[in-house]
PDB file of N, CA and C in Angstrom:
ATOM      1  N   UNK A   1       0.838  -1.175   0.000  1.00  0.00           N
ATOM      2  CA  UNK A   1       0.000   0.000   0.000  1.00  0.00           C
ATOM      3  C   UNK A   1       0.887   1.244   0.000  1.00  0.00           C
ATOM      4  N   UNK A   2       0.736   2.489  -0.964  1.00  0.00           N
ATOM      5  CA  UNK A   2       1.348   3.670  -1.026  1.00  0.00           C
ATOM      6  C   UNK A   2       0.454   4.472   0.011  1.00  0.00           C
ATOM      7  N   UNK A   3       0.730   4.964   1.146  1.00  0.00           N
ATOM      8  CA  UNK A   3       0.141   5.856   1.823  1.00  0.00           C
ATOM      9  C   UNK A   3       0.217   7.406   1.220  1.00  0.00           C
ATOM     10  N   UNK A   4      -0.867   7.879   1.408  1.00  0.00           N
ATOM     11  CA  UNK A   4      -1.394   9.362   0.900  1.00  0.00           C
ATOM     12  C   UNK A   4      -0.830  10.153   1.890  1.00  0.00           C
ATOM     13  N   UNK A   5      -0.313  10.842   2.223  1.00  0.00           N
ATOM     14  CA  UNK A   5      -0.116  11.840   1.035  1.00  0.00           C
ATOM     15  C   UNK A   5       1.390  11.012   0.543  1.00  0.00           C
ATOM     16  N   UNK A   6       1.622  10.871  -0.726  1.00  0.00           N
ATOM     17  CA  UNK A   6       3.165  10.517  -1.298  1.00  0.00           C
ATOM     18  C   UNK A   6       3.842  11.694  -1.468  1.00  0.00           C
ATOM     19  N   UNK A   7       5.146  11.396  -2.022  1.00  0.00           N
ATOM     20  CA  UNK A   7       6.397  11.943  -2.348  1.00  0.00           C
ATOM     21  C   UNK A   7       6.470  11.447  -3.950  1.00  0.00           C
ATOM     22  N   UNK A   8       5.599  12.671  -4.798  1.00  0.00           N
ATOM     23  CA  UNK A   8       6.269  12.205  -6.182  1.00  0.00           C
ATOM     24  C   UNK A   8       7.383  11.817  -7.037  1.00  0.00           C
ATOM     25  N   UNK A   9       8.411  12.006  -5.647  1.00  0.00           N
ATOM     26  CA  UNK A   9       9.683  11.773  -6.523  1.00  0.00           C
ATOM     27  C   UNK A   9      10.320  10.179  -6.560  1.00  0.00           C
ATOM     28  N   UNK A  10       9.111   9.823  -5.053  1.00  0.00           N
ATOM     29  CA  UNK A  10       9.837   8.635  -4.943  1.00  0.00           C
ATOM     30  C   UNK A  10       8.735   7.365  -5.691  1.00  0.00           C
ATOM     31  N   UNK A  11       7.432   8.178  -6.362  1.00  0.00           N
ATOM     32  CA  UNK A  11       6.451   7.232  -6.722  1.00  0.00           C
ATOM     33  C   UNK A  11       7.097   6.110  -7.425  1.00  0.00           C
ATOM     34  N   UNK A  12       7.810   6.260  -8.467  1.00  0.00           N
ATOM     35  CA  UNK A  12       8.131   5.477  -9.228  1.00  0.00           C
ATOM     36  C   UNK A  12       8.656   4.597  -8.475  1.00  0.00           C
ATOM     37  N   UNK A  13       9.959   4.416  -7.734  1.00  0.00           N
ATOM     38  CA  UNK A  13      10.104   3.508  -6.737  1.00  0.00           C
ATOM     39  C   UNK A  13       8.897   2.360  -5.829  1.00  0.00           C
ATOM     40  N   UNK A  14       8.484   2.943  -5.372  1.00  0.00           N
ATOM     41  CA  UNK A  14       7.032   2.040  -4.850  1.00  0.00           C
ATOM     42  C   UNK A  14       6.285   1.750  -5.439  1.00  0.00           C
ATOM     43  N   UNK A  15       6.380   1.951  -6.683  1.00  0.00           N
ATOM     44  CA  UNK A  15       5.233   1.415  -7.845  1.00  0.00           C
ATOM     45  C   UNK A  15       5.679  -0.080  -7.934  1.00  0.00           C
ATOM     46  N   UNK A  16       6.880   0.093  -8.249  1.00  0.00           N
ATOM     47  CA  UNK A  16       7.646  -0.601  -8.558  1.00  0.00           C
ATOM     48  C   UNK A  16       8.213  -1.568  -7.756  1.00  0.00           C
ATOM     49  N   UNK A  17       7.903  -1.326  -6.221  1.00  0.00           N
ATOM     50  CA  UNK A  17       7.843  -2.409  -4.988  1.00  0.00           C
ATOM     51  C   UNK A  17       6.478  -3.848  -4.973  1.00  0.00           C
ATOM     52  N   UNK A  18       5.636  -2.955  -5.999  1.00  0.00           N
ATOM     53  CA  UNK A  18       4.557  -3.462  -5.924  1.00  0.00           C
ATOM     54  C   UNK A  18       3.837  -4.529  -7.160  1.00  0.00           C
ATOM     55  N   UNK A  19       4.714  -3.877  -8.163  1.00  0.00           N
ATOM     56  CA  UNK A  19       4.053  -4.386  -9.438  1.00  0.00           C
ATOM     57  C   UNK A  19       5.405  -4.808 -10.182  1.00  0.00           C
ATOM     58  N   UNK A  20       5.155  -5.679 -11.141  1.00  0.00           N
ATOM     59  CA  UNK A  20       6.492  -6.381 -11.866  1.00  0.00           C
ATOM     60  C   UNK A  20       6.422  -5.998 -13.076  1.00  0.00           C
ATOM     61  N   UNK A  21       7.107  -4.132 -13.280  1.00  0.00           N
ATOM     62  CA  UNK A  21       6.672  -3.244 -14.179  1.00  0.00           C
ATOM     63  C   UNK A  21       7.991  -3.845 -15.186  1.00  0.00           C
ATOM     64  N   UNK A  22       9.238  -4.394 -14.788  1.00  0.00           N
ATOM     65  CA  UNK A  22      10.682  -4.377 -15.719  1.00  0.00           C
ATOM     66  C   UNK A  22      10.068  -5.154 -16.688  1.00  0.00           C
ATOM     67  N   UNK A  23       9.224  -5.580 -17.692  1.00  0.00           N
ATOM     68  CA  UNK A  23       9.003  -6.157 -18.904  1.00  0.00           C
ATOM     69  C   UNK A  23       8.021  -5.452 -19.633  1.00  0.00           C
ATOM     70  N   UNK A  24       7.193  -4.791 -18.669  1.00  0.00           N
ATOM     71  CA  UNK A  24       6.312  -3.339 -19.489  1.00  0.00           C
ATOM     72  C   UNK A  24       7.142  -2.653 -19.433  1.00  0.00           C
ATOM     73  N   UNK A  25       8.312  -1.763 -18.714  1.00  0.00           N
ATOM     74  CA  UNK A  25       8.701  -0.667 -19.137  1.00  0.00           C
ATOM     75  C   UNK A  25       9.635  -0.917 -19.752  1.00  0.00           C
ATOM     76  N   UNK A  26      10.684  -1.517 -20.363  1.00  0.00           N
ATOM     77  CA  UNK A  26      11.565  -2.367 -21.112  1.00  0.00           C
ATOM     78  C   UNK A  26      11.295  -1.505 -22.374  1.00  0.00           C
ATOM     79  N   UNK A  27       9.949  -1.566 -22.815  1.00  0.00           N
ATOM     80  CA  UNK A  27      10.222  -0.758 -24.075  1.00  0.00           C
ATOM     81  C   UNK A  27      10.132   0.679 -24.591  1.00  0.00           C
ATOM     82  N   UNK A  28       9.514   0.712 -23.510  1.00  0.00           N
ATOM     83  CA  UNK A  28       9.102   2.536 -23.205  1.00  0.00           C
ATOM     84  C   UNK A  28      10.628   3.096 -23.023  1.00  0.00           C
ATOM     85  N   UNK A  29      11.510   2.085 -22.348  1.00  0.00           N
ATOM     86  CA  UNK A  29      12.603   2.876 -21.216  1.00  0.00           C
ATOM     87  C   UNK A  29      13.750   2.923 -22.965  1.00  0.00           C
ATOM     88  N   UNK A  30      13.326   1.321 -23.741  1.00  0.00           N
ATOM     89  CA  UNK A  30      14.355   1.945 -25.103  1.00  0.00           C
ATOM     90  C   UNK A  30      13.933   2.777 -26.154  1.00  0.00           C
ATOM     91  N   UNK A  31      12.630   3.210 -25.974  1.00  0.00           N
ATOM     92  CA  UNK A  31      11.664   4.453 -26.901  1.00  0.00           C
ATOM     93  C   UNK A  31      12.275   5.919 -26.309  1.00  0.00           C
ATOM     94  N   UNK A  32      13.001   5.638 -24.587  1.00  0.00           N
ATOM     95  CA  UNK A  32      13.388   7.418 -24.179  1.00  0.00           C
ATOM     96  C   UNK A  32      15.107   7.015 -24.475  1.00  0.00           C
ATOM     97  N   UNK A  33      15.452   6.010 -24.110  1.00  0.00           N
ATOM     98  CA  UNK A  33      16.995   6.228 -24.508  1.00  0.00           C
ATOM     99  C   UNK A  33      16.496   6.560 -26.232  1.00  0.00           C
ATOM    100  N   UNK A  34      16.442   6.434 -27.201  1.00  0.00           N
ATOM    101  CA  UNK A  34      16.220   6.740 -28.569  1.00  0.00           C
ATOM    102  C   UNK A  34      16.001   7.915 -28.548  1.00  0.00           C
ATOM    103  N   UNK A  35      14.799   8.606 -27.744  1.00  0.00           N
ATOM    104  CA  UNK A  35      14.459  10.171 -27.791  1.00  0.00           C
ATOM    105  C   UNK A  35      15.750  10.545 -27.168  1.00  0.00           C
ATOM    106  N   UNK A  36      16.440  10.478 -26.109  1.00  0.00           N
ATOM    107  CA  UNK A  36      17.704  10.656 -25.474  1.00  0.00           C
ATOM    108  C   UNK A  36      19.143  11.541 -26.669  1.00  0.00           C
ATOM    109  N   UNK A  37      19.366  10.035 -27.482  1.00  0.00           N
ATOM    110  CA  UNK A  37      20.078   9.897 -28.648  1.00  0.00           C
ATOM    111  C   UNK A  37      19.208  11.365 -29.573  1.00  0.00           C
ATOM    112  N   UNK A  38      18.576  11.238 -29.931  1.00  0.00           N
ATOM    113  CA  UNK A  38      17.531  12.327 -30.806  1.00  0.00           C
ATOM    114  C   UNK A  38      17.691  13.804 -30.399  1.00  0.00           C
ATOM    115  N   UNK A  39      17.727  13.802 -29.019  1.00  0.00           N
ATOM    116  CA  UNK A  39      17.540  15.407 -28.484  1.00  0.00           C
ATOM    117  C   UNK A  39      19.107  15.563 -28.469  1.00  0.00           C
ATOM    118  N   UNK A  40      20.024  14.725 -27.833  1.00  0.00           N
ATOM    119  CA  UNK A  40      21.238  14.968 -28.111  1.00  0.00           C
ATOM    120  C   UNK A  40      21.741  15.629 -28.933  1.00  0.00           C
ATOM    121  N   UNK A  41      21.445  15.169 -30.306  1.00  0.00           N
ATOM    122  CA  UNK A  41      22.088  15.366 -31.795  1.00  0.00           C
ATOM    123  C   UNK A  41      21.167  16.814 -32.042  1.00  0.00           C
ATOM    124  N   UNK A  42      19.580  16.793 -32.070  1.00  0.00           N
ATOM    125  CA  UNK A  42      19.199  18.374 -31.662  1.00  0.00           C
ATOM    126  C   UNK A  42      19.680  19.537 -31.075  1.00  0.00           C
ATOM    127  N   UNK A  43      19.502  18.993 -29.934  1.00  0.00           N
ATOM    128  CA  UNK A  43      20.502  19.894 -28.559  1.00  0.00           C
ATOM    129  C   UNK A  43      22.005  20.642 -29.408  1.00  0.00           C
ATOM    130  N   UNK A  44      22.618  19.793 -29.554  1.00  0.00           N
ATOM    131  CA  UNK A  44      24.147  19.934 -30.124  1.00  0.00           C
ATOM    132  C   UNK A  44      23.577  20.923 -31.039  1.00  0.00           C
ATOM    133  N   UNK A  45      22.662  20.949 -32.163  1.00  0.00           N
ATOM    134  CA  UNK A  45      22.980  21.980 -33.535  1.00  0.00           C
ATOM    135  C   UNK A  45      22.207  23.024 -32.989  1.00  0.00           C
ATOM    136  N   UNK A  46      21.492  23.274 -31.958  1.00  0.00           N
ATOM    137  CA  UNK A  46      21.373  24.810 -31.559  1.00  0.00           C
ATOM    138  C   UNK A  46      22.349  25.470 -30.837  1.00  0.00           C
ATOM    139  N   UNK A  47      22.940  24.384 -29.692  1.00  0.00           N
ATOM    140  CA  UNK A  47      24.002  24.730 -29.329  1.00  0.00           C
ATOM    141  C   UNK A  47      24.987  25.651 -30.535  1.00  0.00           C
ATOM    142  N   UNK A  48      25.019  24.465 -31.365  1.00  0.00           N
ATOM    143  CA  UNK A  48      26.259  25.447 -32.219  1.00  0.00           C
ATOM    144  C   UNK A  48      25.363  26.932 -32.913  1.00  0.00           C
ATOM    145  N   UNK A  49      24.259  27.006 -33.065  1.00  0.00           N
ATOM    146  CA  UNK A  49      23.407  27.745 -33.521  1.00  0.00           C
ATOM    147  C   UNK A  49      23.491  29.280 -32.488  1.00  0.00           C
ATOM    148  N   UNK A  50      23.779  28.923 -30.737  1.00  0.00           N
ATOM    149  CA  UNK A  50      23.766  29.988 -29.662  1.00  0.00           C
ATOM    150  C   UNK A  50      24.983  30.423 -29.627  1.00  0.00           C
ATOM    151  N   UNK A  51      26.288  29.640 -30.553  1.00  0.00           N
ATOM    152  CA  UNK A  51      27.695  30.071 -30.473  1.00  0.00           C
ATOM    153  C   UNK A  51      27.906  31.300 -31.307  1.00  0.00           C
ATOM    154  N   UNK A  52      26.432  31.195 -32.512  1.00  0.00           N
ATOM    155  CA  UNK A  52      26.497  32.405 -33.319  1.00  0.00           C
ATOM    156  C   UNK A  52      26.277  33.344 -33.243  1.00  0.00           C
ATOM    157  N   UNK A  53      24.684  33.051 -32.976  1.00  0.00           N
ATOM    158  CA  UNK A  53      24.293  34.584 -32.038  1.00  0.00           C
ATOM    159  C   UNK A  53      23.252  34.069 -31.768  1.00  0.00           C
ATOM    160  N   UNK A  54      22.592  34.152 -30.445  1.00  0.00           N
ATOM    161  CA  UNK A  54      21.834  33.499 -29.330  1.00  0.00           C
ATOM    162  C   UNK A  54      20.577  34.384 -29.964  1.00  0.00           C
ATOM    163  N   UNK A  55      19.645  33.770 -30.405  1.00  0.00           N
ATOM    164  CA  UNK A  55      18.249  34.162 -30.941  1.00  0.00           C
ATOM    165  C   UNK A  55      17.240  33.492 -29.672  1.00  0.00           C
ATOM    166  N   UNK A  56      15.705  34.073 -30.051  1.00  0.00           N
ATOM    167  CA  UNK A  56      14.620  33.701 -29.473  1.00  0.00           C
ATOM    168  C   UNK A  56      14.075  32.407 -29.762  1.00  0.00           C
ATOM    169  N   UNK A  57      14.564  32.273 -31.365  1.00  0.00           N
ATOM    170  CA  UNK A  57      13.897  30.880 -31.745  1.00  0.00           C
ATOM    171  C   UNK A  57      14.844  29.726 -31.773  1.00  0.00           C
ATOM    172  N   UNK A  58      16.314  29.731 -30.964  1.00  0.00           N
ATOM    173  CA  UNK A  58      17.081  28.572 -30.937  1.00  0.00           C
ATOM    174  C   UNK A  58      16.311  28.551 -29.062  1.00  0.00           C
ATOM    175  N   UNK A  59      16.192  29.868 -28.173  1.00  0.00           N
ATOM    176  CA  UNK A  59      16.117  29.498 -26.986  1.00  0.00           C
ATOM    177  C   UNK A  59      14.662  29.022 -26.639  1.00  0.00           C
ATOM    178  N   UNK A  60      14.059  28.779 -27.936  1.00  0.00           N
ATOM    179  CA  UNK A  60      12.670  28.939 -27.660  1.00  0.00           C
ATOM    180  C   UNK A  60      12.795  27.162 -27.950  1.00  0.00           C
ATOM    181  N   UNK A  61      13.219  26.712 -29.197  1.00  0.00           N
ATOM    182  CA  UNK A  61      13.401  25.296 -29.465  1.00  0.00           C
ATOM    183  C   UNK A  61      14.400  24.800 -28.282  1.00  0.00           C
ATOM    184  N   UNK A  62      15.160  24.920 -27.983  1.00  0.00           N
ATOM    185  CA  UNK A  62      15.807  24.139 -26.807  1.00  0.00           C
ATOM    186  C   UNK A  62      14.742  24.174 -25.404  1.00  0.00           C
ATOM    187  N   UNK A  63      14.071  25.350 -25.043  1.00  0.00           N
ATOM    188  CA  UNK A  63      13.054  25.668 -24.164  1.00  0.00           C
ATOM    189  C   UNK A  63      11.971  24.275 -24.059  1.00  0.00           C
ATOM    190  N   UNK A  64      11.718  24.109 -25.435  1.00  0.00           N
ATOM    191  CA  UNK A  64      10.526  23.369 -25.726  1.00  0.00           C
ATOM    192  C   UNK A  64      11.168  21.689 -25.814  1.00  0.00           C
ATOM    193  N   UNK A  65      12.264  21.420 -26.240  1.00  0.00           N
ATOM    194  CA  UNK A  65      12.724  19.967 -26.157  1.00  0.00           C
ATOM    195  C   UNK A  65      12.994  19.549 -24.320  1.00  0.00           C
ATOM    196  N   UNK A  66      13.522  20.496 -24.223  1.00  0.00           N
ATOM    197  CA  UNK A  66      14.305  20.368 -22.781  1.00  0.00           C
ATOM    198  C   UNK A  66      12.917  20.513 -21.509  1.00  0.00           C
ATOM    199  N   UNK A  67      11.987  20.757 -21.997  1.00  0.00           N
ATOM    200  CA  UNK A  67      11.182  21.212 -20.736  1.00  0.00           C
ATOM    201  C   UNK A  67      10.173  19.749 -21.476  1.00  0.00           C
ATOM    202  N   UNK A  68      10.070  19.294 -22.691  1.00  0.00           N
ATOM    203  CA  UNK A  68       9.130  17.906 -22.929  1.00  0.00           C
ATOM    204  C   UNK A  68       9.743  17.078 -22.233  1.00  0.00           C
ATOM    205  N   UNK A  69      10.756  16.623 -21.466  1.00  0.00           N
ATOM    206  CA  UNK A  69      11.072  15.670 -20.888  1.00  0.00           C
ATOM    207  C   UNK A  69      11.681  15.977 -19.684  1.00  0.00           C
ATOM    208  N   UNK A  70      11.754  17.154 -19.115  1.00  0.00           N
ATOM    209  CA  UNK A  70      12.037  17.393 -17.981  1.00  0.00           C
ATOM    210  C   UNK A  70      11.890  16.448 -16.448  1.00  0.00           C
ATOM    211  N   UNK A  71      10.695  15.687 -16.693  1.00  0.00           N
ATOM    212  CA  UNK A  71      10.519  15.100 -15.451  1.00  0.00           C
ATOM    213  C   UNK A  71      10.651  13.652 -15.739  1.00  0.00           C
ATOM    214  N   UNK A  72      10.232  13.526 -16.707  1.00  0.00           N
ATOM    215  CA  UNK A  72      10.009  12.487 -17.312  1.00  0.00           C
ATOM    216  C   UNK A  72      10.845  11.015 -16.907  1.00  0.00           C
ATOM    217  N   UNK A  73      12.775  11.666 -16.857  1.00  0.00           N
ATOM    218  CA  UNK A  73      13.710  10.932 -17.144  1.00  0.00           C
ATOM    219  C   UNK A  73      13.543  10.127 -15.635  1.00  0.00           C
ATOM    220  N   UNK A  74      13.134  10.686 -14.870  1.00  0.00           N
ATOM    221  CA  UNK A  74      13.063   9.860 -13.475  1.00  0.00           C
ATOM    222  C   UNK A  74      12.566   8.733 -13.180  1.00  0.00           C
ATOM    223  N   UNK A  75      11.177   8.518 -13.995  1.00  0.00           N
ATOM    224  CA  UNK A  75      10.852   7.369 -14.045  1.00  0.00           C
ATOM    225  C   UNK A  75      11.429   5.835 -14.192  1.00  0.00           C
ATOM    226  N   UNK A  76      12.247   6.437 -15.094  1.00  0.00           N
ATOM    227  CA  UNK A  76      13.103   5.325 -15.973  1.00  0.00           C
ATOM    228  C   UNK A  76      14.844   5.444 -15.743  1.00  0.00           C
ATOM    229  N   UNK A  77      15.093   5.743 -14.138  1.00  0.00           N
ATOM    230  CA  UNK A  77      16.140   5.547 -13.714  1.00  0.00           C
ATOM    231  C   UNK A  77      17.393   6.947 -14.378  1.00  0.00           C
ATOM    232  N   UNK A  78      16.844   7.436 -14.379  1.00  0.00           N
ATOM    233  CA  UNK A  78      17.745   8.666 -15.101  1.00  0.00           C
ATOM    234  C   UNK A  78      17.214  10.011 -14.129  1.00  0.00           C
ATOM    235  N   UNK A  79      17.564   9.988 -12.956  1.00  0.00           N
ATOM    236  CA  UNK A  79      17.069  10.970 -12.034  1.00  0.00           C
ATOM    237  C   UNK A  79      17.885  12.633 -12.598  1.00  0.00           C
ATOM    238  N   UNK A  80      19.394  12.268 -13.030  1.00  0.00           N
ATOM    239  CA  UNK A  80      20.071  13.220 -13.121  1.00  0.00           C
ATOM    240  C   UNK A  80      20.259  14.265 -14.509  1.00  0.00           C
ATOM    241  N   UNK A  81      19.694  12.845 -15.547  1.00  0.00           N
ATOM    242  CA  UNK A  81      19.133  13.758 -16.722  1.00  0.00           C
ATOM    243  C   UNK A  81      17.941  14.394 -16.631  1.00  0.00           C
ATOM    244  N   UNK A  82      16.934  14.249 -15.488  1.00  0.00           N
ATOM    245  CA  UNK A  82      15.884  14.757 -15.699  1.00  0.00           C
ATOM    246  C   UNK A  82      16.315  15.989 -15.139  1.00  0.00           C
ATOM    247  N   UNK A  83      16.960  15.962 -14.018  1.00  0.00           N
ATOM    248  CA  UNK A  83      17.080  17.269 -13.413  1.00  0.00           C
ATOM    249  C   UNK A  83      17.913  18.108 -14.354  1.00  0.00           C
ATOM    250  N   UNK A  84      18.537  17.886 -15.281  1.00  0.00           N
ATOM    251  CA  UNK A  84      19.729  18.695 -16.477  1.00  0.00           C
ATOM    252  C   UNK A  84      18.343  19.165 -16.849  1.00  0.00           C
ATOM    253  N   UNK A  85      17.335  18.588 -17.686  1.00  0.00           N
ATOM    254  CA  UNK A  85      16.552  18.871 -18.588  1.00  0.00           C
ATOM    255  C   UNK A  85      15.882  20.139 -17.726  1.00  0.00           C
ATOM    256  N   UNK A  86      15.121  19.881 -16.533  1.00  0.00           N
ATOM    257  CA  UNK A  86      14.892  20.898 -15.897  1.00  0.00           C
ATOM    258  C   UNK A  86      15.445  22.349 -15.572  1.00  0.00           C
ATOM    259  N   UNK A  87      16.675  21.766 -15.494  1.00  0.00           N
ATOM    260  CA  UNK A  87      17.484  23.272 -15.211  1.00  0.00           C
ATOM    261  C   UNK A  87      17.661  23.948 -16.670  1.00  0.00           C
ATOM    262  N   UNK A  88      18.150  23.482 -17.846  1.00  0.00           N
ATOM    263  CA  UNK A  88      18.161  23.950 -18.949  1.00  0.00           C
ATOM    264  C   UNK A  88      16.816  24.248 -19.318  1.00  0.00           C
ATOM    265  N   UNK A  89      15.673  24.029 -19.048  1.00  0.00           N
ATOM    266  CA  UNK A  89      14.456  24.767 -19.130  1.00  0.00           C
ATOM    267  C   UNK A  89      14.316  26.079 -18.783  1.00  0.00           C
ATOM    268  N   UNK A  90      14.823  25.486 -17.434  1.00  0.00           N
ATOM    269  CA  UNK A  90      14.766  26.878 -16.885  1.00  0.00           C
ATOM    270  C   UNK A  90      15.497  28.212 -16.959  1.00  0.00           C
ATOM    271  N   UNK A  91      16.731  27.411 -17.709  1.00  0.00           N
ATOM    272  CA  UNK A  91      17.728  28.524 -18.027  1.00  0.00           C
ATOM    273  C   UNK A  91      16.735  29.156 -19.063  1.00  0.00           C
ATOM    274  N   UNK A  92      16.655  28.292 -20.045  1.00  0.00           N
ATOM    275  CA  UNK A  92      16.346  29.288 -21.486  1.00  0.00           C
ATOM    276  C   UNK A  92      14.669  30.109 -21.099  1.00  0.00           C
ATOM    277  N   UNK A  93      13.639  29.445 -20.250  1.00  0.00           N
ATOM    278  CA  UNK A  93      12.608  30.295 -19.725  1.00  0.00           C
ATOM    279  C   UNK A  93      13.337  31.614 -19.302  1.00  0.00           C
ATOM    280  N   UNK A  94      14.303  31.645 -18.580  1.00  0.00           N
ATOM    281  CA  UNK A  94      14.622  32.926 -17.748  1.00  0.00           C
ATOM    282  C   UNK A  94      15.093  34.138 -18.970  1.00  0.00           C
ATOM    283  N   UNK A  95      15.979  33.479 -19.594  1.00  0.00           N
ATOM    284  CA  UNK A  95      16.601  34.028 -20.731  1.00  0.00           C
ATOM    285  C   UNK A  95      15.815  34.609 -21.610  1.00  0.00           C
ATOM    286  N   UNK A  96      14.505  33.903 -22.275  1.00  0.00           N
ATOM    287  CA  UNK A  96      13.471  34.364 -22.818  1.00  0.00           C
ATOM    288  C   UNK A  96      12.595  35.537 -21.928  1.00  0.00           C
ATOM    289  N   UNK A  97      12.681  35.500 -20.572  1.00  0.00           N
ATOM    290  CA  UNK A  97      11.926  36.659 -20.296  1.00  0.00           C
ATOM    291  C   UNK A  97      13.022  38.064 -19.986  1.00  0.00           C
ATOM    292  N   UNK A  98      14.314  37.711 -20.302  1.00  0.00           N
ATOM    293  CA  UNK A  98      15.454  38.578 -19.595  1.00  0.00           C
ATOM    294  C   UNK A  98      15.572  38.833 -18.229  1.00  0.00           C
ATOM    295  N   UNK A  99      15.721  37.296 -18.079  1.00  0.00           N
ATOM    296  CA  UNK A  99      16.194  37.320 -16.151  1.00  0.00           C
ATOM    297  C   UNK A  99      17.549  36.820 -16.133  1.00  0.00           C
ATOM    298  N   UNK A 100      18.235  35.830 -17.959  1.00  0.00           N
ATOM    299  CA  UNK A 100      19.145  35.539 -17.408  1.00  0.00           C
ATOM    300  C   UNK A 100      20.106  35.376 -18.901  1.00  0.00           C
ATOM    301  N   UNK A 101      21.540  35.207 -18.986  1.00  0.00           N
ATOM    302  CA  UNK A 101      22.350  35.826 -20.190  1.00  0.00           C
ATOM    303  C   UNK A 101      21.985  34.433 -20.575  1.00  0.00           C
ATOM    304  N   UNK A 102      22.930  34.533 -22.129  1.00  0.00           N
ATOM    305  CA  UNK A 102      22.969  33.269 -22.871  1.00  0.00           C
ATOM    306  C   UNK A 102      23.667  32.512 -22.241  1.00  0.00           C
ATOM    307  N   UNK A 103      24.858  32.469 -21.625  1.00  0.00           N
ATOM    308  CA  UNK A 103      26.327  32.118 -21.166  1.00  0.00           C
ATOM    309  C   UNK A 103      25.097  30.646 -19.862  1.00  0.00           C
ATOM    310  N   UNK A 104      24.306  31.237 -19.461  1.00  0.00           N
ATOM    311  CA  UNK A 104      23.905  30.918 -19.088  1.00  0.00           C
ATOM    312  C   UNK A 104      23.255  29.141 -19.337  1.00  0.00           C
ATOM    313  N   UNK A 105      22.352  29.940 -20.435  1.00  0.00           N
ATOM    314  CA  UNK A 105      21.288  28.603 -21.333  1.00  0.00           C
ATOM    315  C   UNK A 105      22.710  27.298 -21.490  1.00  0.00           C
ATOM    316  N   UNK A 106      23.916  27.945 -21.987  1.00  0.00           N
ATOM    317  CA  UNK A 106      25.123  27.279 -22.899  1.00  0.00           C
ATOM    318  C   UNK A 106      25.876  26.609 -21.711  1.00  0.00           C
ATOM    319  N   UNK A 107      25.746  26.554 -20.761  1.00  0.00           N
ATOM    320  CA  UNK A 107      26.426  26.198 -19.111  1.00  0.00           C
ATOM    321  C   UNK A 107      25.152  24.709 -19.406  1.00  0.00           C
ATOM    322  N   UNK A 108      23.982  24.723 -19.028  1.00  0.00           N
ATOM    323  CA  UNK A 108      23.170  24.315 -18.927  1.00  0.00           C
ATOM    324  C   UNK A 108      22.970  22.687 -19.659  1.00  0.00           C
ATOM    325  N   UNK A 109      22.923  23.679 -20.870  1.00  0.00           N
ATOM    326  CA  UNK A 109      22.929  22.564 -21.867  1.00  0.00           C
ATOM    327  C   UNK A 109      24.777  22.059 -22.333  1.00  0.00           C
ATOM    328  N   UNK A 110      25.234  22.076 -21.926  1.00  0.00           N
ATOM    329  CA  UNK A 110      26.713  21.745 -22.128  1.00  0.00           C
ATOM    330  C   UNK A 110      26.845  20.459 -20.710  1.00  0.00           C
ATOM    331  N   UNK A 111      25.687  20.809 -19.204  1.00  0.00           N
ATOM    332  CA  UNK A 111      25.955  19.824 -18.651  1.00  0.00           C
ATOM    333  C   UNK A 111      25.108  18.817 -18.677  1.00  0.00           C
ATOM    334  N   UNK A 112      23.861  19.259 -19.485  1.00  0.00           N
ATOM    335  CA  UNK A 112      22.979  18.102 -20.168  1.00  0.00           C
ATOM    336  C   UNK A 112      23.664  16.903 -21.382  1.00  0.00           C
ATOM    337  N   UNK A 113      24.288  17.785 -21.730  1.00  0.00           N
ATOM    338  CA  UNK A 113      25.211  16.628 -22.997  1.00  0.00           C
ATOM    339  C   UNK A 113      26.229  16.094 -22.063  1.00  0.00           C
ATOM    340  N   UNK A 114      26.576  16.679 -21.516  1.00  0.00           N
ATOM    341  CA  UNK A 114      28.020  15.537 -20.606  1.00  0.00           C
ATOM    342  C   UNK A 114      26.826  14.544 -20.043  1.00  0.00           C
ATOM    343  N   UNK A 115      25.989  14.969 -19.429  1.00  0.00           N
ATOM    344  CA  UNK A 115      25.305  13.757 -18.758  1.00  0.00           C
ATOM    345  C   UNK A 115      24.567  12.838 -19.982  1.00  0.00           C
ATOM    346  N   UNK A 116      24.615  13.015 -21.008  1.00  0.00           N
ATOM    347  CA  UNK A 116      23.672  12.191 -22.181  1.00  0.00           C
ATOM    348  C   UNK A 116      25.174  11.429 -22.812  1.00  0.00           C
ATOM    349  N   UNK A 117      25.646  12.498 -22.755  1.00  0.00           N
ATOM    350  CA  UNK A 117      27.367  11.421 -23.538  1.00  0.00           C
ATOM    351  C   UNK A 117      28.667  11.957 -22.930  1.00  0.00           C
ATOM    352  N   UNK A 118      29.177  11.682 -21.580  1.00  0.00           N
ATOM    353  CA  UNK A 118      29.947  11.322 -20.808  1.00  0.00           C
ATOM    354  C   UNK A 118      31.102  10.959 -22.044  1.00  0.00           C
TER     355      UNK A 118
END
């Protein structure tokens, strides 16, 4: 039994105390490593795109990849890419409203790719 009130961070864990999810999520978990691989190779050509000159619509596309999977990665044992994805959201949100420089977004997503390809 999950007692109410939970800790969303740890749901996935106790789901998973409970139910014998490793052959259902098996394929879901190689459908996000693939998206993983995908945003990577994305990620990278805006990157080189913010080395040129940091526009609205590279911080707006990294905004929008990086914040679709933001939470996501936790589920599926990737606690630390989710939190990259999060923070690089949040970089380029801030950036888009002018709370925060490019140098910034490029910190962000530079430690999202070390954590995707080490």
């Amino acid at each position: 039994m999950i007692a109410k009130p939970f800790d969303p961070r740890t749901l996935a864990g106790e789901i998973r105390r409970f139910v014998a999810v490793e052959n259902v999520l098996l394929p879901v978990r190689e459908r996000f490593l693939q998206r993983l691989k995908e945003d990577a190779t994305a990620l990278s050509a805006w990157r080189s795109e913010l080395g040129r000159k940091p526009s609205d619509i590279a911080m707006t596309r990294i905004n929008e990849i990086a914040h679709a999977l933001a939470g996501a990665w936790g589920t599926y044992g990737f606690a630390g890419i989710s939190c990259a994805y999060a923070a690089l959201s949040a970089a380029a949100e801030d950036h888009l409203a002018g709370r925060a420089k490019p140098i910034e977004v490029e910190r962000a997503l530079n430690r999202l790719l070390e954590r995707i390809s080490p």
